[in-house]
PDB file of N, CA and C in Angstrom:
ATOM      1  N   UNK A   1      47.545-189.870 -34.932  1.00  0.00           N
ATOM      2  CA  UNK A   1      48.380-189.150 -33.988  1.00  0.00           C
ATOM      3  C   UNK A   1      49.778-188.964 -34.587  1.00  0.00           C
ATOM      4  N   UNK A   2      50.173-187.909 -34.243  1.00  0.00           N
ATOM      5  CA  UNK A   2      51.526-187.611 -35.381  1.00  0.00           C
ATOM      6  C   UNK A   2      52.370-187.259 -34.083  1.00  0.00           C
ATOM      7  N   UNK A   3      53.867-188.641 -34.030  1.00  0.00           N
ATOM      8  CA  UNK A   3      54.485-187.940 -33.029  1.00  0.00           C
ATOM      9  C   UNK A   3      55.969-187.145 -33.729  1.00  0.00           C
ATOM     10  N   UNK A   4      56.548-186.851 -32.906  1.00  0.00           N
ATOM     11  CA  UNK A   4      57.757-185.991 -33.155  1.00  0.00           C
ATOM     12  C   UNK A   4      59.273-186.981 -32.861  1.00  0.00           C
ATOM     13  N   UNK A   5      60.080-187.211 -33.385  1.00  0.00           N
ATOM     14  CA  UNK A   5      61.434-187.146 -33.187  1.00  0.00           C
ATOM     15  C   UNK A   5      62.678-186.057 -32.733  1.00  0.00           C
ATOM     16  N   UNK A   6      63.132-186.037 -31.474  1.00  0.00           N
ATOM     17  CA  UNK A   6      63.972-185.177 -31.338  1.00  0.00           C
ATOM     18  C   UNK A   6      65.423-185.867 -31.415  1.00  0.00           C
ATOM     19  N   UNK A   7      66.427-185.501 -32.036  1.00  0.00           N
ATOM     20  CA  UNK A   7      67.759-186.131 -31.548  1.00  0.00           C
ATOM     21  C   UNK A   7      68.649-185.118 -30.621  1.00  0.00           C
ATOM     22  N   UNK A   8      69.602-185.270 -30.332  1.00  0.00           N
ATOM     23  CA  UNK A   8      70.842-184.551 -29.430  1.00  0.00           C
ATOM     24  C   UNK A   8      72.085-184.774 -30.116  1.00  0.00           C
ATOM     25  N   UNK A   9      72.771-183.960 -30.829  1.00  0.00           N
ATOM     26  CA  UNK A   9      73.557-184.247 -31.380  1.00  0.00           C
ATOM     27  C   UNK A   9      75.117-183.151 -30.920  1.00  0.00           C
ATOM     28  N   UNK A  10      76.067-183.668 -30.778  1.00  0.00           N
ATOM     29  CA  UNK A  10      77.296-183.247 -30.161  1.00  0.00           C
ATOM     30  C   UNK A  10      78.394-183.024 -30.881  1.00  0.00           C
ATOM     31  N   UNK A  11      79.364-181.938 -30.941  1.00  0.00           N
ATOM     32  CA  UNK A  11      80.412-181.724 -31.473  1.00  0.00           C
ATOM     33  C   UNK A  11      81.380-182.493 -30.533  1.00  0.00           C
ATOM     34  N   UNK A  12      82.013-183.621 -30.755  1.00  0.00           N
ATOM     35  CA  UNK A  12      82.912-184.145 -30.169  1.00  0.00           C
ATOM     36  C   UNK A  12      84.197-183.937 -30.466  1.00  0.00           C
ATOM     37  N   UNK A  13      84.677-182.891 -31.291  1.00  0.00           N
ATOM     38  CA  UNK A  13      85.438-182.833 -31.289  1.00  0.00           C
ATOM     39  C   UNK A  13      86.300-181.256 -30.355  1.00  0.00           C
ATOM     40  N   UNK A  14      85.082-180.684 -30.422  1.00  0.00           N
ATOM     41  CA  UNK A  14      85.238-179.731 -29.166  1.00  0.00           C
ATOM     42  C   UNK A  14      84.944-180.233 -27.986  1.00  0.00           C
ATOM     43  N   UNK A  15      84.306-181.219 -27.483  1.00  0.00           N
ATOM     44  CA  UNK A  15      83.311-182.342 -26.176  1.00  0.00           C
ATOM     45  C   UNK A  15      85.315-182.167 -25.521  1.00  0.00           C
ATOM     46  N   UNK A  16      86.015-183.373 -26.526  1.00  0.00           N
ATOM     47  CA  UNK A  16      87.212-183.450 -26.353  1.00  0.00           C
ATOM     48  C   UNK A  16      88.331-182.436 -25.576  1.00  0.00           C
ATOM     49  N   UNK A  17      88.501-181.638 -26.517  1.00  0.00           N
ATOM     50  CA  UNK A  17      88.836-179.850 -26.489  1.00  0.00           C
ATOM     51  C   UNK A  17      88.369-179.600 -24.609  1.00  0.00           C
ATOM     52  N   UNK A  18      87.424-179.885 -24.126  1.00  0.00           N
ATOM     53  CA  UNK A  18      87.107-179.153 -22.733  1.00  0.00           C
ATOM     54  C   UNK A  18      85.667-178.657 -22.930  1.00  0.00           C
ATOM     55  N   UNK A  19      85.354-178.296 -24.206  1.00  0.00           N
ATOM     56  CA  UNK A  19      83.966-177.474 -24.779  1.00  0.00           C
ATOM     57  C   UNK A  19      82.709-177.991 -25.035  1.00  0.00           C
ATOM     58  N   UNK A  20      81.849-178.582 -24.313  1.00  0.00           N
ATOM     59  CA  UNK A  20      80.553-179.127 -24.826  1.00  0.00           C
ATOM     60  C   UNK A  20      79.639-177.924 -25.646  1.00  0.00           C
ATOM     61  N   UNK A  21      79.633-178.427 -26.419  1.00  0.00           N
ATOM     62  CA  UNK A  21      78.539-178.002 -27.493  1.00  0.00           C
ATOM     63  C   UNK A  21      77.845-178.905 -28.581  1.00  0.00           C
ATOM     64  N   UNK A  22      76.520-179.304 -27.721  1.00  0.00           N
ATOM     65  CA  UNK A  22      75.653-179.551 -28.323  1.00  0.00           C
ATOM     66  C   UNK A  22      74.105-178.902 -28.936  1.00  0.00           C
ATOM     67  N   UNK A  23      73.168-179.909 -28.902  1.00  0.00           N
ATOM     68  CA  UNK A  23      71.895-179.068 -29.167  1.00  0.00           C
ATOM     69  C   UNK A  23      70.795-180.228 -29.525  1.00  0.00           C
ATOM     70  N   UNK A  24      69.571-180.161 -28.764  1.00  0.00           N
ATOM     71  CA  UNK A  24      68.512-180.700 -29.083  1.00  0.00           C
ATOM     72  C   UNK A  24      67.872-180.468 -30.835  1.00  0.00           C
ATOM     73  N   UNK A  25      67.231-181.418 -31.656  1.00  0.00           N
ATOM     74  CA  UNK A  25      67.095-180.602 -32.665  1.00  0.00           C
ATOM     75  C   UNK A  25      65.962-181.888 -32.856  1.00  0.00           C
ATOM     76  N   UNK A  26      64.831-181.174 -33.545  1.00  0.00           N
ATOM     77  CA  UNK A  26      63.206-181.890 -33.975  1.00  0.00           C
ATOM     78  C   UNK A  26      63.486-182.138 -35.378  1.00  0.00           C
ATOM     79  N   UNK A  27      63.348-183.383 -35.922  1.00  0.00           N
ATOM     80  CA  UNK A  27      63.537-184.279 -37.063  1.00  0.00           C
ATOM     81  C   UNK A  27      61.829-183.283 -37.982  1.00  0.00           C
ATOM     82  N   UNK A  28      62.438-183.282 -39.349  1.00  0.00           N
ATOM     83  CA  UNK A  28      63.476-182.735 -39.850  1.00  0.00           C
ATOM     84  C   UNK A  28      63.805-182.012 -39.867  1.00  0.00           C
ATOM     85  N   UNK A  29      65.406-181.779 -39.726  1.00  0.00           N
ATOM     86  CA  UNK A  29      65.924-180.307 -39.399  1.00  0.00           C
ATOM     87  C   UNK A  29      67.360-180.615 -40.983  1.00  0.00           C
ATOM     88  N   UNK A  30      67.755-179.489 -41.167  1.00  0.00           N
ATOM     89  CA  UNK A  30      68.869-179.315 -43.033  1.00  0.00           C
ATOM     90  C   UNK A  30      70.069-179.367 -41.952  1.00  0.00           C
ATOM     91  N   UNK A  31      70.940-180.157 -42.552  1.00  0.00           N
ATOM     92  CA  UNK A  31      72.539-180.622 -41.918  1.00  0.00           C
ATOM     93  C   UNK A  31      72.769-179.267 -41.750  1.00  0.00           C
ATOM     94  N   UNK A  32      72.578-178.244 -42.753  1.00  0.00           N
ATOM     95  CA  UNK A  32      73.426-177.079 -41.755  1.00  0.00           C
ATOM     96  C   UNK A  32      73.427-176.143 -41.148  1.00  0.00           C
ATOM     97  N   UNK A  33      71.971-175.979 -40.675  1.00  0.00           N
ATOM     98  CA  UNK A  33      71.506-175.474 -39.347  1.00  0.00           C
ATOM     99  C   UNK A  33      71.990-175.971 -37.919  1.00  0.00           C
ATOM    100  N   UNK A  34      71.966-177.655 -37.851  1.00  0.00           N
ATOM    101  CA  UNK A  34      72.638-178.621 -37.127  1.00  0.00           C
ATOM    102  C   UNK A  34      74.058-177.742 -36.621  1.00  0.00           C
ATOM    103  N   UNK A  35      74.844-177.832 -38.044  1.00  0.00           N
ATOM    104  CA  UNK A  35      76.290-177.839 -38.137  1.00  0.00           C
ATOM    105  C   UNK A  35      76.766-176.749 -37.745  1.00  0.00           C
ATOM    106  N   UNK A  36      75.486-175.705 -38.100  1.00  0.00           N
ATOM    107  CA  UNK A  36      75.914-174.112 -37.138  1.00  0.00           C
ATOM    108  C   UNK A  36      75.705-173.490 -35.550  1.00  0.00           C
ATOM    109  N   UNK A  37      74.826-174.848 -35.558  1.00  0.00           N
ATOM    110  CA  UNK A  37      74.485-174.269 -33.422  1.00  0.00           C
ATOM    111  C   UNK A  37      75.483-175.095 -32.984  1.00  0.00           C
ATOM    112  N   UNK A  38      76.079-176.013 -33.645  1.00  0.00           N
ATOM    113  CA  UNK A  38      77.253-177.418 -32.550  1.00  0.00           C
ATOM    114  C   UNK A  38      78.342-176.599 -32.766  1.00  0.00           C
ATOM    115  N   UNK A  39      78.754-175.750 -33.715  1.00  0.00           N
ATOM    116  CA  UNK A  39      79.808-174.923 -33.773  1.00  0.00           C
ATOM    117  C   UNK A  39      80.829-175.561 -34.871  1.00  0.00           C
ATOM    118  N   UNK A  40      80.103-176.927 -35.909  1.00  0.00           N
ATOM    119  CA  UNK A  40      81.440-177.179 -36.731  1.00  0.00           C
ATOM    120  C   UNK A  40      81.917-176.105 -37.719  1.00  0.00           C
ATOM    121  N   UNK A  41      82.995-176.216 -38.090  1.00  0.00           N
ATOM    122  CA  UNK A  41      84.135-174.850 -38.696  1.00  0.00           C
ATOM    123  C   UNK A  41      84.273-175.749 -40.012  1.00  0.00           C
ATOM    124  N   UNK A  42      83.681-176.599 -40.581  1.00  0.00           N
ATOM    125  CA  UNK A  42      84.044-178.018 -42.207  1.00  0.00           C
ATOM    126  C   UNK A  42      83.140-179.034 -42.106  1.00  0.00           C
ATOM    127  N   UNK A  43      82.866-178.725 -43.320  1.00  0.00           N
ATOM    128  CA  UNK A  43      81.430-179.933 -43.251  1.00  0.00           C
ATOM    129  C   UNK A  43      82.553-180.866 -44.231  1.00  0.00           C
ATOM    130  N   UNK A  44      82.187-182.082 -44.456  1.00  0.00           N
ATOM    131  CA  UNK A  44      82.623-183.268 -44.499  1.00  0.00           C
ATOM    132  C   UNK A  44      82.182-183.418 -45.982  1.00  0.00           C
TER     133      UNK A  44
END
């Protein structure tokens, strides 16, 4: 049986800002697909 991992991952630094933007995302997913639906503007 093959299960799935989903995480929820959040831009907190817009959360902060007033702006939630997050996004459900199914393991494995490439950092910068992630990094483009949460809305980060600099990857690290």
């Amino acid at each position: 049986m093959e299960k799935e991992i989903s995480i929820f991952v959040e831009n907190l630094a817009r959360r902060n800002a007033g702006n939630t933007k997050g996004a459900w995302f199914t393991l494995p997913v490439p950092f910068n697909t992630i990094a483009r639906k949460i809305g980060l503007s600099r990857l690290f």
